[in-house]
Protein backbone atom coordinates (compact mmCIF):
# COMPACT_ATOMS: atom_id res chain seq x y z
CA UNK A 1 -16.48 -12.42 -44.87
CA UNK A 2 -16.58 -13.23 -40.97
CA UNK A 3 -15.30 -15.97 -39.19
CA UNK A 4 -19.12 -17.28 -38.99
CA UNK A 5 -19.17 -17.28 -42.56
CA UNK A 6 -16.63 -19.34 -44.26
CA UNK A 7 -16.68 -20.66 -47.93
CA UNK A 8 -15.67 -24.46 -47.49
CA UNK A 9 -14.56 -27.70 -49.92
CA UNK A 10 -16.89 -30.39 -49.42
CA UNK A 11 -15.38 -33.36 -47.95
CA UNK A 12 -17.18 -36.51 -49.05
CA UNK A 13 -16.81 -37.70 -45.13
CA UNK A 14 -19.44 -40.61 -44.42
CA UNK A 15 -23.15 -39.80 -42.71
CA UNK A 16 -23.80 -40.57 -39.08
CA UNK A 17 -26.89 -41.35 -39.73
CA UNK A 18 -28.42 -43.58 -41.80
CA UNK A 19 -29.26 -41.82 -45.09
CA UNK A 20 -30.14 -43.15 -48.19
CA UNK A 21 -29.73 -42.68 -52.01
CA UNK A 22 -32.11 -42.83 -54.52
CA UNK A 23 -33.06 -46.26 -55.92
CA UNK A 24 -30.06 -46.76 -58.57
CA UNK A 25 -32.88 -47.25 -61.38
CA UNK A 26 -34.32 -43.77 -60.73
CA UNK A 27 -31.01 -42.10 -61.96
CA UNK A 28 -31.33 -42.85 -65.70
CA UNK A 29 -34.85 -41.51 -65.77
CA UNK A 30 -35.23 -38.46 -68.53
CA UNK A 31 -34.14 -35.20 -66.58
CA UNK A 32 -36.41 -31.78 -67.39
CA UNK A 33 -33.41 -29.43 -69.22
CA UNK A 34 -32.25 -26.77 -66.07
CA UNK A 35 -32.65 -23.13 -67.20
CA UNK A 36 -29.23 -21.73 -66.86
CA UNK A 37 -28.30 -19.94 -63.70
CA UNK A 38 -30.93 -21.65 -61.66
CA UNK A 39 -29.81 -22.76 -58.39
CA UNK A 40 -30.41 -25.88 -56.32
CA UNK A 41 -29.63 -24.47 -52.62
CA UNK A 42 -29.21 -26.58 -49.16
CA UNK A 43 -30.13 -24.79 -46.15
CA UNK A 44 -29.12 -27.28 -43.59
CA UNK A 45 -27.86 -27.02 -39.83
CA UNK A 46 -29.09 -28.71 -36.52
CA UNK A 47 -32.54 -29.30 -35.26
CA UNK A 48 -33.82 -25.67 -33.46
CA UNK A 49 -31.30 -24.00 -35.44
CA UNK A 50 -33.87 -21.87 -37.15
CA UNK A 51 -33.84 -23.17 -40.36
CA UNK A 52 -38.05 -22.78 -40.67
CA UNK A 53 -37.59 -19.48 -39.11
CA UNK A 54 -35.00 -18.55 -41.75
CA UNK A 55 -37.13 -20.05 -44.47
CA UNK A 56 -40.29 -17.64 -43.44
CA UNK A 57 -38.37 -14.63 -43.80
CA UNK A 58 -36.97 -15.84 -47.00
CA UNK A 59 -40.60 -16.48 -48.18
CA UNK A 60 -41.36 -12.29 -46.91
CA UNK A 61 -38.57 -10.52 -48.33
CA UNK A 62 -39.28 -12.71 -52.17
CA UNK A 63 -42.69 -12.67 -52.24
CA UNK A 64 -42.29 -13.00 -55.96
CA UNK A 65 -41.33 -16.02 -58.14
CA UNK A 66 -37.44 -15.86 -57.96
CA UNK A 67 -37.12 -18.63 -55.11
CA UNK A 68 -39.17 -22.17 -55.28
CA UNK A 69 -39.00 -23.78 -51.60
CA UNK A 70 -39.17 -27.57 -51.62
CA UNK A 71 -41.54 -29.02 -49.53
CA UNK A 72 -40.23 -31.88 -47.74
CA UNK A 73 -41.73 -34.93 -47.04
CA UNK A 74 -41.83 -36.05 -43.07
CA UNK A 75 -43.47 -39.22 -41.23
CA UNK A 76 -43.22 -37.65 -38.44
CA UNK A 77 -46.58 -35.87 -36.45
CA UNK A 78 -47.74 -32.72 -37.31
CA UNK A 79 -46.47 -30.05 -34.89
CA UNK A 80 -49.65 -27.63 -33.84
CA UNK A 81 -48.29 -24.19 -35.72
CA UNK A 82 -47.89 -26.62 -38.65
CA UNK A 83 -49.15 -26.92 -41.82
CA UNK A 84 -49.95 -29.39 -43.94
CA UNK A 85 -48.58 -28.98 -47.52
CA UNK A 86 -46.44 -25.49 -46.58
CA UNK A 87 -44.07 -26.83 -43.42
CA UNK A 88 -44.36 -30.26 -44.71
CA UNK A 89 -46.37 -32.89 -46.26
CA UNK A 90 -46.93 -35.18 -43.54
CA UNK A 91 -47.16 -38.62 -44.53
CA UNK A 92 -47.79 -42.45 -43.22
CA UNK A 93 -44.28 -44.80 -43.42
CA UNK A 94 -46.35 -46.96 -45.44
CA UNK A 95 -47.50 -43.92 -48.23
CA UNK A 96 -43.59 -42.86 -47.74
CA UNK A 97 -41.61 -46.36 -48.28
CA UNK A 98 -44.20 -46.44 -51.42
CA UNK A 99 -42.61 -42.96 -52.85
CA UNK A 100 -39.07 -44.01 -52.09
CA UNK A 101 -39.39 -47.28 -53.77
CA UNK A 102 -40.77 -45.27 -57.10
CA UNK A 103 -38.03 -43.26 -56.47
CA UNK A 104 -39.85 -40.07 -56.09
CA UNK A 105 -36.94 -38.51 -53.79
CA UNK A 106 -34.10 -37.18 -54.43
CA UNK A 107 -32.57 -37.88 -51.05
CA UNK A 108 -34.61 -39.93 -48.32
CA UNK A 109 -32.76 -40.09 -44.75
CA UNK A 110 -34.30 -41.54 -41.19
CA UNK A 111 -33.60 -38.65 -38.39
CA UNK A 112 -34.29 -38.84 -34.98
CA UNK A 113 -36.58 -41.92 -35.92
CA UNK A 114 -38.28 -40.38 -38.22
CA UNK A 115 -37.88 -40.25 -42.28
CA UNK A 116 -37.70 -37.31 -44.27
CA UNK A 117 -37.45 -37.10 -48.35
CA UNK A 118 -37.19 -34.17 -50.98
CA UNK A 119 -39.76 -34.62 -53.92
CA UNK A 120 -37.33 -34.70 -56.62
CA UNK A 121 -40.39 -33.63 -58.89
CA UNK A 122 -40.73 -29.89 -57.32
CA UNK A 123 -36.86 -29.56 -57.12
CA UNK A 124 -37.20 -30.48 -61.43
CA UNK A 125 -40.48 -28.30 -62.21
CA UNK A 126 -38.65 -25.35 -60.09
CA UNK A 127 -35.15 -25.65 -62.02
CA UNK A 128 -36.72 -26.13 -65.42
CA UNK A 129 -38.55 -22.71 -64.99
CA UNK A 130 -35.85 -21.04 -63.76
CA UNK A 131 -36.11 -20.74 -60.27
CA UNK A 132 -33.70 -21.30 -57.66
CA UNK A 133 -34.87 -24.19 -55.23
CA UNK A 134 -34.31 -23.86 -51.77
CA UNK A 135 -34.25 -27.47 -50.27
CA UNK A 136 -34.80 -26.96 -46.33
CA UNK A 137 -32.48 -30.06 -44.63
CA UNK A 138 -30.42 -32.11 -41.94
CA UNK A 139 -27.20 -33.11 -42.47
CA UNK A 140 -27.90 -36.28 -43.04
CA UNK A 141 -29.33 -35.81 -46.44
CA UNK A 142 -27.49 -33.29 -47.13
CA UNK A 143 -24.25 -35.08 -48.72
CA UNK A 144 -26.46 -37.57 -50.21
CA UNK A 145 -28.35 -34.39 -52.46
CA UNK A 146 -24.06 -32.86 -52.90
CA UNK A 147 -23.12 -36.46 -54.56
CA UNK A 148 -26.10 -36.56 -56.61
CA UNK A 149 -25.90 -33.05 -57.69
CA UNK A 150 -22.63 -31.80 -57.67
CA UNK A 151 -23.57 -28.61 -58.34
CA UNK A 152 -25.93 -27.74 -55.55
CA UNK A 153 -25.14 -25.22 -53.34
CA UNK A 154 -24.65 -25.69 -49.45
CA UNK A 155 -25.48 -23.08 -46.43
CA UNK A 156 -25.11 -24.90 -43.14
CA UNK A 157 -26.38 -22.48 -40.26
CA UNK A 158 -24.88 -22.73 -36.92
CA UNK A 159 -26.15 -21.07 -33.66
CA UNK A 160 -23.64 -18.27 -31.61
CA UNK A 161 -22.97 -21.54 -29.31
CA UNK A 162 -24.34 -24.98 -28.29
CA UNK A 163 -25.92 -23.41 -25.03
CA UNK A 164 -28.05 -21.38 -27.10
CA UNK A 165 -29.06 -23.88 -29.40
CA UNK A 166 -30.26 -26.00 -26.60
CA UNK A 167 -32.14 -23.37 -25.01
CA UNK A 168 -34.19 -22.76 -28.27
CA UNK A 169 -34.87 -26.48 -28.48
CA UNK A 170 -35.76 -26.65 -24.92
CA UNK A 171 -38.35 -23.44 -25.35
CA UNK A 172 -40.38 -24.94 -28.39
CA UNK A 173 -41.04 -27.57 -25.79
CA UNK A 174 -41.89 -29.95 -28.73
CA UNK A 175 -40.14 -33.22 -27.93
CA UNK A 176 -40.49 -35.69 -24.95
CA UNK A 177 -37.51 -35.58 -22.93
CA UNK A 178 -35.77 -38.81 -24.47
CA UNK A 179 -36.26 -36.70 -27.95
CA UNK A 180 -34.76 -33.71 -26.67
CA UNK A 181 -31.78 -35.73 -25.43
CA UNK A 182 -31.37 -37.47 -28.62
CA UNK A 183 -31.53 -33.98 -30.20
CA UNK A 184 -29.40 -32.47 -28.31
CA UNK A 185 -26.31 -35.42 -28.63
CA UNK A 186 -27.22 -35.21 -32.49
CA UNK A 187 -26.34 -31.48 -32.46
CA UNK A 188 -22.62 -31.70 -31.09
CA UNK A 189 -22.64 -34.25 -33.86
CA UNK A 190 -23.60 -32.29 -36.46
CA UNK A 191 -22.09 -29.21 -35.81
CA UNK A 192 -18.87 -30.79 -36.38
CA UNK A 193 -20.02 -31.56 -40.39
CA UNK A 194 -20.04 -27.35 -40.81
CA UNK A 195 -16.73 -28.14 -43.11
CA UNK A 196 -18.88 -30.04 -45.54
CA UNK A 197 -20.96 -26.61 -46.68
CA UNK A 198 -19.65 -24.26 -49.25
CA UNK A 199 -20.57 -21.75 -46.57
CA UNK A 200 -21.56 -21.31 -43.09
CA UNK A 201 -23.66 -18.41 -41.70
CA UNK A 202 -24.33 -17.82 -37.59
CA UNK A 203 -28.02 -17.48 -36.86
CA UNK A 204 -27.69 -14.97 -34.29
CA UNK A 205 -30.27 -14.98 -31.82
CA UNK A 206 -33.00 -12.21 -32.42
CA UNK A 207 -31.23 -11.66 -35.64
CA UNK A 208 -33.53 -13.45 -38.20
CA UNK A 209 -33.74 -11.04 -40.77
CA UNK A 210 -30.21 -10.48 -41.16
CA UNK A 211 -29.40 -14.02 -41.66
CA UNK A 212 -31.93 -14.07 -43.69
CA UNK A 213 -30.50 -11.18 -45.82
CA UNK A 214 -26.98 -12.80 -45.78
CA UNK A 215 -28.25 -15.77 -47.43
CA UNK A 216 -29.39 -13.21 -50.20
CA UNK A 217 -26.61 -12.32 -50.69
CA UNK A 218 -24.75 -15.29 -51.02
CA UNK A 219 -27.22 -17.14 -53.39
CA UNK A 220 -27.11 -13.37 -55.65
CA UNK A 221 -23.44 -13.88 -55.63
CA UNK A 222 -23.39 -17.44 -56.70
CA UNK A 223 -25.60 -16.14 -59.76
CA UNK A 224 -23.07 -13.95 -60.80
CA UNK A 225 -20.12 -15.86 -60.39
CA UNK A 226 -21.67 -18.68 -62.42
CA UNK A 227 -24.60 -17.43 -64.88
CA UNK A 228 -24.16 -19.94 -67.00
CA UNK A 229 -24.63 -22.88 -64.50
CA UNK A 230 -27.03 -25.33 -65.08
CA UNK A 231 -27.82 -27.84 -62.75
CA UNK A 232 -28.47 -31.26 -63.76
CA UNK A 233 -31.12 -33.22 -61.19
């Protein structure tokens, strides 16, 4: 394993953001049984990291049924080469403060003033049939999913160095310049939270399917190292 890609503890450090659990109610509802093996994976990192990019080459190389990828929810705009229902399910504050209050998320955070929730229902249906979710998410929400579900596994992808990362966020010239400033100081920020992730992978720039294929590999050799797990959401 390279220096870029590191197995780490998780250390239960405190969010510098403000992210928050799921109402304390929603945790004794009845939980669909986990097929054994079935993994709940975090691919998290900084904003114009990739992590979308990642997650379509994911999408070609299984075209199959093996991976589930949890659409998040996001009351933020719709970004022009999105769609509705695959990038995200775009949704009003009011529609999304209704779903959080039913407790409908597993994790709901506010980033870069805007809030952003995993449907804890997809992340269940996916598990109980015995495929491995892949939760696309910032590190905000990220250690809020870890203490819920101890068991989850975390990839945090980093760029080959801040200058890069700000160039890519600069070229998708899809924030104001107050956003891209905010993004940019959040970065720094979170790229210091890589020790929290059970591993860290360097999305090389140009290098998408290879990243890609590393995080193949890493989720194939969770399965064998623990067949028998079974994840409890």
């Amino acid at each position: 394993m390279t220096n870029a890609e590191r197995s780490k503890g998780v250390d239960r450090a405190e969010t510098t953001a403000a992210a928050t659990r799921p109402p304390r109610g929603d945790r004794t509802k009845s939980e669909a049984p986990a097929a054994r093996g079935a993994l709940l994976v975090i691919l998290s990192g900084p904003s114009g990291v990739g992590k979308d990019t990642i997650i379509d080459a994911l999408r070609r190389s299984h075209p199959g049924t093996d991976y589930h990828y949890v659409v998040t929810c996001t009351t933020r705009a719709r970004r022009p080469e999105e769609t509705d229902g695959l990038s995200y399910r775009f949704l009003t504050r009011d529609e999304f403060e209704r779903l959080r209050k039913e407790g409908e998320f597993l994790e709901a955070n506010e980033v870069h003033g805007h809030w952003y929730g995993t449907p804890r229902g997809q992340v269940r249906e996916a598990l109980a049939a015995g495929r491995d979710a892949i939760l696309k998410i910032d590190v905000q929400g990220a250690q809020v999913v870890k203490e819920t579900v101890p068991d989850a596994l975390l990839i945090f992808l980093v760029p080959p160095s801040l200058e890069d990362l700000f160039h890519r966020l600069r070229s998708r010239a899809t924030e104001s310049v107050d956003e891209l400033e905010l993004r940019q100081r959040n970065a720094a920020i979170e790229l210091a939270r890589q020790d929290d992730y059970d591993y860290v992978v360097t999305n090389e720039t140009g290098e998408v399917e290879r990243t890609a294929e590393r995080i193949d590999e890493i989720i194939a050799e969770e399965h064998r190292r623990h067949p028998e797990r079974q994840v409890r959401v």
